[in-house]
Structures are given as structure tokens and as C-alpha cells.
Protein backbone atom coordinates (compact mmCIF):
# COMPACT_ATOMS: atom_id res chain seq x y z
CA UNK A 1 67.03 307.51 9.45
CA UNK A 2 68.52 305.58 12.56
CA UNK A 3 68.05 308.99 14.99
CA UNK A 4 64.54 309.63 13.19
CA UNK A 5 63.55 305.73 14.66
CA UNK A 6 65.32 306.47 17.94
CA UNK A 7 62.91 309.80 18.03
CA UNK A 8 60.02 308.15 17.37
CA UNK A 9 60.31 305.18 19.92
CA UNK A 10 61.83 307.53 22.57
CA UNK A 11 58.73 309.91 21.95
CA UNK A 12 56.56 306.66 22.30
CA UNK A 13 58.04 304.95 25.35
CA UNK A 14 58.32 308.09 27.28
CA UNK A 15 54.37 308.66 27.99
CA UNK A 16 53.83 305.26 28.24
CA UNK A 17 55.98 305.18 31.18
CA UNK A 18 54.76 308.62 32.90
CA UNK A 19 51.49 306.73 32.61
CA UNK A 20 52.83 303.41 34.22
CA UNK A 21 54.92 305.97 37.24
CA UNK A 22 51.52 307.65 37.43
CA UNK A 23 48.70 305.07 38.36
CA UNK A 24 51.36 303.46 40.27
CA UNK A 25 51.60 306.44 42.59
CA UNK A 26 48.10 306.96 42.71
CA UNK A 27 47.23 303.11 43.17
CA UNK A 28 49.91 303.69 46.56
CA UNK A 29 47.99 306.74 47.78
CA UNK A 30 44.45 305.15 47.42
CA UNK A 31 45.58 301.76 48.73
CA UNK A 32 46.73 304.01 51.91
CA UNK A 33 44.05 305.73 52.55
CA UNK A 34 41.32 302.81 52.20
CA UNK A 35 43.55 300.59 54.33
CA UNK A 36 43.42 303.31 56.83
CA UNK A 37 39.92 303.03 56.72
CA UNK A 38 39.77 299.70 56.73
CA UNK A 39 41.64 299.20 59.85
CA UNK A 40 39.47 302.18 61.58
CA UNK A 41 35.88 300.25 60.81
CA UNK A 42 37.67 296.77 62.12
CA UNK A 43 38.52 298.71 65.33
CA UNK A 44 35.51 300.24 65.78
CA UNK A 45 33.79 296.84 65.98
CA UNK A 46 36.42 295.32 67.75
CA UNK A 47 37.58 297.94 69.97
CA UNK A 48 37.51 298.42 73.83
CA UNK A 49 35.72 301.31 74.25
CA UNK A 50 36.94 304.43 76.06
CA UNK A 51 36.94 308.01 76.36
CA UNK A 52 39.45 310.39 75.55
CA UNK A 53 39.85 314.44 75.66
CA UNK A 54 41.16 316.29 72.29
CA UNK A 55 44.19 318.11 73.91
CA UNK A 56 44.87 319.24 69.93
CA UNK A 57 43.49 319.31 66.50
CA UNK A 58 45.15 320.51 63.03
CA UNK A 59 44.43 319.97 59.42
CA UNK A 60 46.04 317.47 57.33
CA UNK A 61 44.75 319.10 53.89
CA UNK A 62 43.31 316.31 52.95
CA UNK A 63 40.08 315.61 52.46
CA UNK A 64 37.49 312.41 51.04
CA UNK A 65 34.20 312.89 49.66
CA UNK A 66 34.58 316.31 51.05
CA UNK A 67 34.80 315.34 54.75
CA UNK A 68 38.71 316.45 56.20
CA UNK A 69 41.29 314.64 57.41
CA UNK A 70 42.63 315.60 60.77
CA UNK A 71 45.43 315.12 63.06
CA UNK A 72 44.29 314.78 66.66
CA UNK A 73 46.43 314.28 70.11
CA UNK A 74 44.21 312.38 72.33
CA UNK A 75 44.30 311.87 75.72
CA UNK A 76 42.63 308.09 76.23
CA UNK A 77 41.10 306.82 79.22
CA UNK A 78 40.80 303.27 79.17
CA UNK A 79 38.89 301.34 81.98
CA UNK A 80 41.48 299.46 84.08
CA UNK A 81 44.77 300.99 82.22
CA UNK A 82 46.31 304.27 82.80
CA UNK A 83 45.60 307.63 80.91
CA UNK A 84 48.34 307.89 78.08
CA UNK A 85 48.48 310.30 75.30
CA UNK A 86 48.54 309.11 71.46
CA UNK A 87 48.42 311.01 67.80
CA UNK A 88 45.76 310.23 65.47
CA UNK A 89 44.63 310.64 62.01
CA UNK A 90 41.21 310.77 61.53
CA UNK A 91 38.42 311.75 58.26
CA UNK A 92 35.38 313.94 59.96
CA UNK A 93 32.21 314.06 58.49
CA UNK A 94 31.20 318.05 58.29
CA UNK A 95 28.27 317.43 60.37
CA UNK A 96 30.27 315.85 63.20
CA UNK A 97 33.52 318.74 63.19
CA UNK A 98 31.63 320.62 66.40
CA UNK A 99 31.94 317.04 68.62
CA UNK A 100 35.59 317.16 67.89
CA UNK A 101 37.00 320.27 69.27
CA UNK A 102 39.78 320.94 71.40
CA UNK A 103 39.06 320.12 74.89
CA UNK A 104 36.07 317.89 74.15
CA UNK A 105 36.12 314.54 75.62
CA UNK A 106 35.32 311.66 72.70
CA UNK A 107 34.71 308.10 72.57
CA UNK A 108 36.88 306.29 71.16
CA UNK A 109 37.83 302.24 70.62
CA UNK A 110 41.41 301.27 71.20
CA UNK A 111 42.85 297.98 69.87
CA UNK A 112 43.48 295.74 73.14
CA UNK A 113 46.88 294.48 71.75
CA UNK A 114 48.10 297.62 70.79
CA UNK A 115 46.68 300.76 72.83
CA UNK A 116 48.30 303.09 70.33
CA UNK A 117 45.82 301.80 67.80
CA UNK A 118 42.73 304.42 68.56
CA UNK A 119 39.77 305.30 66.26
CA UNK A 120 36.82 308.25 66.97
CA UNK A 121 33.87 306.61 67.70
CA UNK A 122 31.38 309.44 66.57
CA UNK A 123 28.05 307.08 65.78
């Protein structure tokens, strides 16, 4: 009877905590994205503007409401600062893919504080 009790509360803790290990993981991947997200619309309001040329652009695989994710190597030109290079991750609305092509030159904001710190502005 003791293994029959031991059966039963294993076979009812176990989903429980698959459940628990589950929305925990998916909380972390949400809360990673939207922060993302988050800090991209501060910087865009925030931001010195600039331009910069797409020297590359690859797929993450991921994609939001159906608009992809991309990885982008920028090459910023800030007024009054040198040209520097910095790596990107960026969500793309369908419509706007064609403005961001290799060798195109984008506007972007960059965070005074930290120039690494760019987001696509694509208004």
C-alpha cells in the first residue's frame, strides 16, 4: 500500500512541476523579448539620431506577430563622433524588410551614454 501512495503522489507532483518549469521558462522568454522592446521605443524617443549603412543582415528565426527578428551589423554615423561598427537585433515589420537591405543606409537613434545601444528608426 506504502509504494501504491508513493505512485500516486509521485504521478501527482511530477506534472505539477513540468507545469511550474514550464511558465517559468516561458515567463523568461516573454519578459526578454518585451524588455527588448521596451528599451528600443525608450531609445527611439530619446535617441540621438544618426545614420548608419547595413554592412550585414541574417535571420534570427524568430519572429512576433509575424514580423522577423533580425540580426544586423551596422555601420553608425553619428554627428560629431566617429563611424564605429555595432551588432543589432531588431523585429521588421514585412512592409518595411525592402528599407533594410544590405548596403542601405538607415536611420537610426543611438543612446548618448552608451553608443552601442542603437535602434532602426523606420517611421
Amino acid at each position: 500500500m506504502d509504494q501504491f501512495n508513493t505512485l500516486i503522489a509521485v504521478s501527482t507532483i511530477v506534472p505539477i512541476v513540468i507545469t511550474i518549469v514550464v511558465v517559468v521558462v516561458v515567463l523568461g522568454v516573454f519578459r526578454r523579448v518585451f524588455k527588448g522592446i521596451s528599451q528600443n521605443n525608450v531609445l527611439l524617443t530619446s535617441g540621438e539620431p544618426a545614420q548608419a549603412t547595413v554592412l550585414k543582415l541574417w535571420d534570427t528565426g524568430v519572429m512576433l506577430n509575424n514580423n522577423p527578428q533580425v540580426g544586423l551589423l551596422l555601420e553608425v554615423r553619428p554627428q560629431n563622433r566617429p563611424t564605429y561598427q555595432v551588432q543589432i537585433q531588431s523585429f521588421i515589420s514585412l512592409l518595411k524588410v525592402s528599407q533594410v537591405q544590405t548596403g542601405a543606409v538607415v536611420a537610426v537613434k543611438v543612446d548618448p551614454t552608451d553608443p552601442t545601444k542603437v535602434a532602426l528608426d523606420l517611421a
